[in-house]
C-alpha atoms as a PDB file:
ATOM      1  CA  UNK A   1     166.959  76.823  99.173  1.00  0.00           C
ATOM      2  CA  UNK A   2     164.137  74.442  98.678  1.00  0.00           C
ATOM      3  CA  UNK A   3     161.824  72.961 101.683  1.00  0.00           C
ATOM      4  CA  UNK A   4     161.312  69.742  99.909  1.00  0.00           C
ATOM      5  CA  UNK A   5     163.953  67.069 101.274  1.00  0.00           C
ATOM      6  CA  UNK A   6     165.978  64.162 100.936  1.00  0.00           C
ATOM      7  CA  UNK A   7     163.667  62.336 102.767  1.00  0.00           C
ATOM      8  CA  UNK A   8     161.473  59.553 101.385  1.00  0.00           C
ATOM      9  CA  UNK A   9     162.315  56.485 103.436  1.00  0.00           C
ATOM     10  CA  UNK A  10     160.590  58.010 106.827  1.00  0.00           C
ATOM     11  CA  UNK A  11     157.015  57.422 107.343  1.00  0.00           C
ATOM     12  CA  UNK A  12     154.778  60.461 107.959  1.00  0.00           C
ATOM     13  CA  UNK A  13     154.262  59.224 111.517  1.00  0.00           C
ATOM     14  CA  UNK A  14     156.652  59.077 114.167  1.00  0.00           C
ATOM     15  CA  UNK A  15     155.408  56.380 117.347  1.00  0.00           C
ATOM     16  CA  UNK A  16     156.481  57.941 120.699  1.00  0.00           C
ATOM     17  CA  UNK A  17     155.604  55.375 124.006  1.00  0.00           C
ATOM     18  CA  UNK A  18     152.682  53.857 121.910  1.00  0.00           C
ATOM     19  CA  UNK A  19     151.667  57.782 120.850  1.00  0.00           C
ATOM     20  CA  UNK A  20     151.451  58.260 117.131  1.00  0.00           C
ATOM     21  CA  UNK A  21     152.445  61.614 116.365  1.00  0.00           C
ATOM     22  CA  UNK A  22     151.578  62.449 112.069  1.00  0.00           C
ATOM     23  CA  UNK A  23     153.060  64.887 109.960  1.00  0.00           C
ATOM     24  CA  UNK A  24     152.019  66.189 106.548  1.00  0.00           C
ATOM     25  CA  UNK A  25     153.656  63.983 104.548  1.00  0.00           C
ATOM     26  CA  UNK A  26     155.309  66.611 102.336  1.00  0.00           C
ATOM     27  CA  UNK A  27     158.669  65.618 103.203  1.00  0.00           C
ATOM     28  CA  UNK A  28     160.166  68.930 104.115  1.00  0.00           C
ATOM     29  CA  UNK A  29     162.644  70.346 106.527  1.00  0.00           C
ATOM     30  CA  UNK A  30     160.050  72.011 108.781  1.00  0.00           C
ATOM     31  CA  UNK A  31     158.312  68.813 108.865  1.00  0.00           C
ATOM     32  CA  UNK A  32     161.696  67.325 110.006  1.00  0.00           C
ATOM     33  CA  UNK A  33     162.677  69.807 112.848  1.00  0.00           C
ATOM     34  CA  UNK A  34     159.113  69.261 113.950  1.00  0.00           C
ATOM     35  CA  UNK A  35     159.721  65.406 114.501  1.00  0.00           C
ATOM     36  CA  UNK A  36     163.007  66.414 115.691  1.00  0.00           C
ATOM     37  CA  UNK A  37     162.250  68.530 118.273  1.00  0.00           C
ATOM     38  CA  UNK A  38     159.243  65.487 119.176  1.00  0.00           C
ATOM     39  CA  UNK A  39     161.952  63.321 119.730  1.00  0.00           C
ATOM     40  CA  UNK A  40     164.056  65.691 121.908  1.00  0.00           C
ATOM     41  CA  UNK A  41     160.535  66.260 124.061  1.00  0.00           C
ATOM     42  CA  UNK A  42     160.133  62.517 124.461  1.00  0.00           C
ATOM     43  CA  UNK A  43     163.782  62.006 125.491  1.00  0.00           C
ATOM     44  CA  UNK A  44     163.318  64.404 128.100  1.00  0.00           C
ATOM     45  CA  UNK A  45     160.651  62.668 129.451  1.00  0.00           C
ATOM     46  CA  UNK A  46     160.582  61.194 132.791  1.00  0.00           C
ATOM     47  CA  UNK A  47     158.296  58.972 131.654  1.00  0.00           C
ATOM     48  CA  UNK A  48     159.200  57.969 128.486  1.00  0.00           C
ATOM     49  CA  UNK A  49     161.303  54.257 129.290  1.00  0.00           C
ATOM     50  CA  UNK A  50     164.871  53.883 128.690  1.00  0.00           C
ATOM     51  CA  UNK A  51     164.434  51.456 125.471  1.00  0.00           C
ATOM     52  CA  UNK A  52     162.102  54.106 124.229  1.00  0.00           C
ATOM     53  CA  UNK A  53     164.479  56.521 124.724  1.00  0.00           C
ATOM     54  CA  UNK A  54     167.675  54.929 123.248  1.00  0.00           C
ATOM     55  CA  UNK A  55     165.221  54.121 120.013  1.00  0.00           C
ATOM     56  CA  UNK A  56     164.728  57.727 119.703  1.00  0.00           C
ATOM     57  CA  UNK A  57     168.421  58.973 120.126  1.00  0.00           C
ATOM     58  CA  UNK A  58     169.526  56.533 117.755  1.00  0.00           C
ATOM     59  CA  UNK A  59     166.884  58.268 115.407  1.00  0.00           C
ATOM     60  CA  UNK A  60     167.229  61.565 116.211  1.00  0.00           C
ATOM     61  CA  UNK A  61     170.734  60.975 115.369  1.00  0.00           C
ATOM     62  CA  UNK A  62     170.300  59.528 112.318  1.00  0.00           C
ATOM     63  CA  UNK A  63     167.918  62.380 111.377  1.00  0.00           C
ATOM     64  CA  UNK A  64     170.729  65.339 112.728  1.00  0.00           C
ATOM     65  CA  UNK A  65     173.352  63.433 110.619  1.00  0.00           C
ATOM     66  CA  UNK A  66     172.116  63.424 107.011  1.00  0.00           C
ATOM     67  CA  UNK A  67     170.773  67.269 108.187  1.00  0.00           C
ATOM     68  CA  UNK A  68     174.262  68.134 109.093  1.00  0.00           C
ATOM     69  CA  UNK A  69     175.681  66.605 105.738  1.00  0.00           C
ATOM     70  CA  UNK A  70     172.943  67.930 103.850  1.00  0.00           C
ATOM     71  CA  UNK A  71     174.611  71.526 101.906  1.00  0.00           C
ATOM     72  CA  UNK A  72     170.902  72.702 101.803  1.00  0.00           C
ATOM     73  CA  UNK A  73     171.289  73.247 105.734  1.00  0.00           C
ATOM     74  CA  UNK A  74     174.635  74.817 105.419  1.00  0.00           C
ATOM     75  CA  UNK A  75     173.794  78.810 106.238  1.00  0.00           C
ATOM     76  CA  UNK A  76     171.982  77.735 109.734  1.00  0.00           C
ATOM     77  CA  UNK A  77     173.603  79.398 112.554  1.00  0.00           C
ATOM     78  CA  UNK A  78     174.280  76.635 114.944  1.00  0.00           C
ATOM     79  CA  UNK A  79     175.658  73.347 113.720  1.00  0.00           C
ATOM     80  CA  UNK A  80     175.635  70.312 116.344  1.00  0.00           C
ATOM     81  CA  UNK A  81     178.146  69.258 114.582  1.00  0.00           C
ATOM     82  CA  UNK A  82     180.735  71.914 116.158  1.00  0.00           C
ATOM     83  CA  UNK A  83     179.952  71.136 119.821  1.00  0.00           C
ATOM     84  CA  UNK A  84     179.792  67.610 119.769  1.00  0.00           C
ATOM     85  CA  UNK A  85     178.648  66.076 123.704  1.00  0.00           C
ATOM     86  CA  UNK A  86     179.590  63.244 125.844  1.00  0.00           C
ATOM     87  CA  UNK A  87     176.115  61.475 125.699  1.00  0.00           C
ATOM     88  CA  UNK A  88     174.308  58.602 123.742  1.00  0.00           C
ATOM     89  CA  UNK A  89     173.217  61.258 121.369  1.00  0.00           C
ATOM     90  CA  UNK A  90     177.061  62.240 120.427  1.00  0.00           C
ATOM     91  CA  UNK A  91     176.168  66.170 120.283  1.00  0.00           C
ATOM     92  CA  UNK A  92     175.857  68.841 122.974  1.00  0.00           C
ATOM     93  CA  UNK A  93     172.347  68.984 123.635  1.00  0.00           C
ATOM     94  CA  UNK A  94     171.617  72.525 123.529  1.00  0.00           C
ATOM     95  CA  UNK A  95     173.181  72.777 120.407  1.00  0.00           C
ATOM     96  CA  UNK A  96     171.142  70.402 119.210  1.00  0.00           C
ATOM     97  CA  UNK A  97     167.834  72.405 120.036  1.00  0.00           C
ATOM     98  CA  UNK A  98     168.889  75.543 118.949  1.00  0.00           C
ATOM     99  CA  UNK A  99     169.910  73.760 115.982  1.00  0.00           C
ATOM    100  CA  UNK A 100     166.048  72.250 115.684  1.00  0.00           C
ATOM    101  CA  UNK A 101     164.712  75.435 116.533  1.00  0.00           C
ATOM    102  CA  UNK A 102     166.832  77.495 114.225  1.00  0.00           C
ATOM    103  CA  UNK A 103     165.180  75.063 111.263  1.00  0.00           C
ATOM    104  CA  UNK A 104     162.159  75.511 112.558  1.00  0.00           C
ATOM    105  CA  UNK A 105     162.245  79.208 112.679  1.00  0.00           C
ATOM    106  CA  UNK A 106     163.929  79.390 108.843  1.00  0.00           C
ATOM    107  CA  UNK A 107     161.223  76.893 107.412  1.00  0.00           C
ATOM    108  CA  UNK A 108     158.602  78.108 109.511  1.00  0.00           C
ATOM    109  CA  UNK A 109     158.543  81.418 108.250  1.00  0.00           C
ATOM    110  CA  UNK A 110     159.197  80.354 104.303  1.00  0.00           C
ATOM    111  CA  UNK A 111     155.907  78.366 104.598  1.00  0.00           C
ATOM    112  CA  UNK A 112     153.794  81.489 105.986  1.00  0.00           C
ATOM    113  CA  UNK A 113     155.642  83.287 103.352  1.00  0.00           C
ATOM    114  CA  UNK A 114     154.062  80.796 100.188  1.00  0.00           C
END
């Protein structure tokens, strides 16, 4: 399984509140649980405002969707997918950081092994 992704129509930066948060621009999937798990952060956020918020979900979404669909990301352990939730987000939310983590962990360790 390759790190390099799908990925070329989002930027190398992801804006958070008026925070830019950048990323190495290689278009991987550690690169993408990292932004992920960003996103989940921010949501959490007390601070963060509720248009913010609903701007990231929809993201975050979009990103767990083409991960889910992509066959690359088949052999992770938790899927979101299987426990979906009864929020804006449309998947349990623990599944959907052990999910990021799990990603994060598997692509993680590939790029300490290269």
């Amino acid at each position: 399984m390759s790190n390099i992704v799908w990925i070329e129509d989002y930027r190398n930066t992801l804006i958070i509140d008026g925070v830019e948060y950048i990323f190495s621009g290689r278009d991987n999937y550690l690169d993408i649980a990292i932004r992920m798990r960003c996103m989940l952060d921010a949501i959490r956020n007390p601070v963060i405002s509720k248009s913010e918020k609903r701007r990231l979900i929809t993201t975050l979404r979009q990103l767990l969707l083409r991960c889910i669909n992509d066959r690359e990301l088949d052999d992770l352990a938790s899927m979101p997918v299987d426990n979906p939730g009864d929020n804006s987000l449309g998947f349990d939310t623990i599944a959907v950081v052990r999910y990021v983590r799990s990603m994060i962990k598997l692509f993680g360790e590939r790029n300490e092994n290269n």
